[in-house]
Protein backbone atom coordinates (compact mmCIF):
# COMPACT_ATOMS: atom_id res chain seq x y z
CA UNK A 1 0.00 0.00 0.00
CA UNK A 2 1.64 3.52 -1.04
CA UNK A 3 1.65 6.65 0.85
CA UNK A 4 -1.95 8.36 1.52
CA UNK A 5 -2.74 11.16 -0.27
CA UNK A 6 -4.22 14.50 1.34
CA UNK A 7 -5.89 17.17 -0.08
CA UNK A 8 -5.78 19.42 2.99
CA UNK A 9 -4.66 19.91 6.60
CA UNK A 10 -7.81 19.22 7.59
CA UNK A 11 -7.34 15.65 6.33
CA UNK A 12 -4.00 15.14 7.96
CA UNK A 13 -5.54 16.73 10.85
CA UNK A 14 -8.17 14.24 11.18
CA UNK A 15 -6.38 11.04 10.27
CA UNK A 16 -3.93 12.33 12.98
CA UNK A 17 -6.76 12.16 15.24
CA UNK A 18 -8.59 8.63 14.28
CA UNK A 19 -4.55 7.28 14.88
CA UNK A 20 -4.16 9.10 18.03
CA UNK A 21 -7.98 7.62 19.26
CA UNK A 22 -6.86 4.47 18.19
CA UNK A 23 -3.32 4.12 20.20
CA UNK A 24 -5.08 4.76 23.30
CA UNK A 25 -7.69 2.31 22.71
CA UNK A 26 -4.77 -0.22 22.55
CA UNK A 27 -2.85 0.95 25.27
CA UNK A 28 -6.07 1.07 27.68
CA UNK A 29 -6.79 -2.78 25.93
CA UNK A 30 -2.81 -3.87 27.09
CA UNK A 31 -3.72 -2.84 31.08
CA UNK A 32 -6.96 -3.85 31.15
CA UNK A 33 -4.84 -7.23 29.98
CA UNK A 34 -2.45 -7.04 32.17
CA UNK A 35 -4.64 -6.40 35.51
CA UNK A 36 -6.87 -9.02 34.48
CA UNK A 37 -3.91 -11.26 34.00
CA UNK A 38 -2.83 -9.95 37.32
CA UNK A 39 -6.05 -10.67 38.92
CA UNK A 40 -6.62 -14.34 37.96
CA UNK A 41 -3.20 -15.49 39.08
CA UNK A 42 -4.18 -13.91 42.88
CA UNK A 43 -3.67 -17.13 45.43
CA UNK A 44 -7.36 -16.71 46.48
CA UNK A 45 -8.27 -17.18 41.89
CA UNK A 46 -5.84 -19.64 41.40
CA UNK A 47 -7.10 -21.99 44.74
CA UNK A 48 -10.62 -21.39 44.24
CA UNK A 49 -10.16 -22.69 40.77
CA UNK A 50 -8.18 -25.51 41.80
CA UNK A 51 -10.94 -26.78 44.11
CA UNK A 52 -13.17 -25.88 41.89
CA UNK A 53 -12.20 -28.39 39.30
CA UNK A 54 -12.71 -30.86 42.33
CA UNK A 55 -15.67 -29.77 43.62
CA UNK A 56 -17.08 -30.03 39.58
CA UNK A 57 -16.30 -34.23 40.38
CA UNK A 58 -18.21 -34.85 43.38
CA UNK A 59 -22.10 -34.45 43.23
CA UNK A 60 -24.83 -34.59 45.43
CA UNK A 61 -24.08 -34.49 49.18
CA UNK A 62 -20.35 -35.03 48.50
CA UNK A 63 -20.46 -31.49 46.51
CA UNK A 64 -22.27 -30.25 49.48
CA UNK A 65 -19.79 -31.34 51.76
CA UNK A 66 -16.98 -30.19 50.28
CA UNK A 67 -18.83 -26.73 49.83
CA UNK A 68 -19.30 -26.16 53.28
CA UNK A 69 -15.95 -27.95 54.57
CA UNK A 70 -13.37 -26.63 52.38
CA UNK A 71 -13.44 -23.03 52.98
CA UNK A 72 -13.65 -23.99 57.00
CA UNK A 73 -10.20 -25.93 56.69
CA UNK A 74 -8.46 -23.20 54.52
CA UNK A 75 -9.51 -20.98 57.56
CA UNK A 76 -8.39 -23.61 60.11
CA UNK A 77 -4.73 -23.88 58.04
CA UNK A 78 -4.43 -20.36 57.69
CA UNK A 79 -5.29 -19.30 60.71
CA UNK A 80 -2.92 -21.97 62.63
CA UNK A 81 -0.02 -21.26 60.58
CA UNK A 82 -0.13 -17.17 62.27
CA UNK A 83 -0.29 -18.01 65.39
């Protein structure tokens, strides 16, 4: 593709504009990215998903179960390992 051709300032003007709209669009796209990235890979994301994936296994009252009991034994771990 060869060089645009303008008939005016106004056109330059403009096109400068649309490119200057569209680098910030990107550069607001690469940190929403990056603090979603930053986000998911949180301890608290990355064991609920964990357990997730075995809670997904068990259903019925085992699913139950583990719903109620796993977040009490994170506490329980946590909690012993400060004090």
């Amino acid at each position: 593709m060869g060089p645009k051709k303008y008939s005016s300032y106004a056109q330059i003007d403009r096109e400068l504009e649309i490119l200057k709209i569209e680098k910030e669009i990107s550069y607001q796209k690469i940190v929403l990215g990056y603090y979603k990235t930053k986000e998911s890979i949180t301890p608290h994301h990355l064991l609920n998903n964990f357990l997730g994936s075995f809670k997904s296994a068990f259903t019925g009252s085992y699913g139950t179960i583990l719903n109620v009991a796993v977040p009490f034994i994170i506490k329980w771990i946590i909690d012993k390992k400060r004090g």
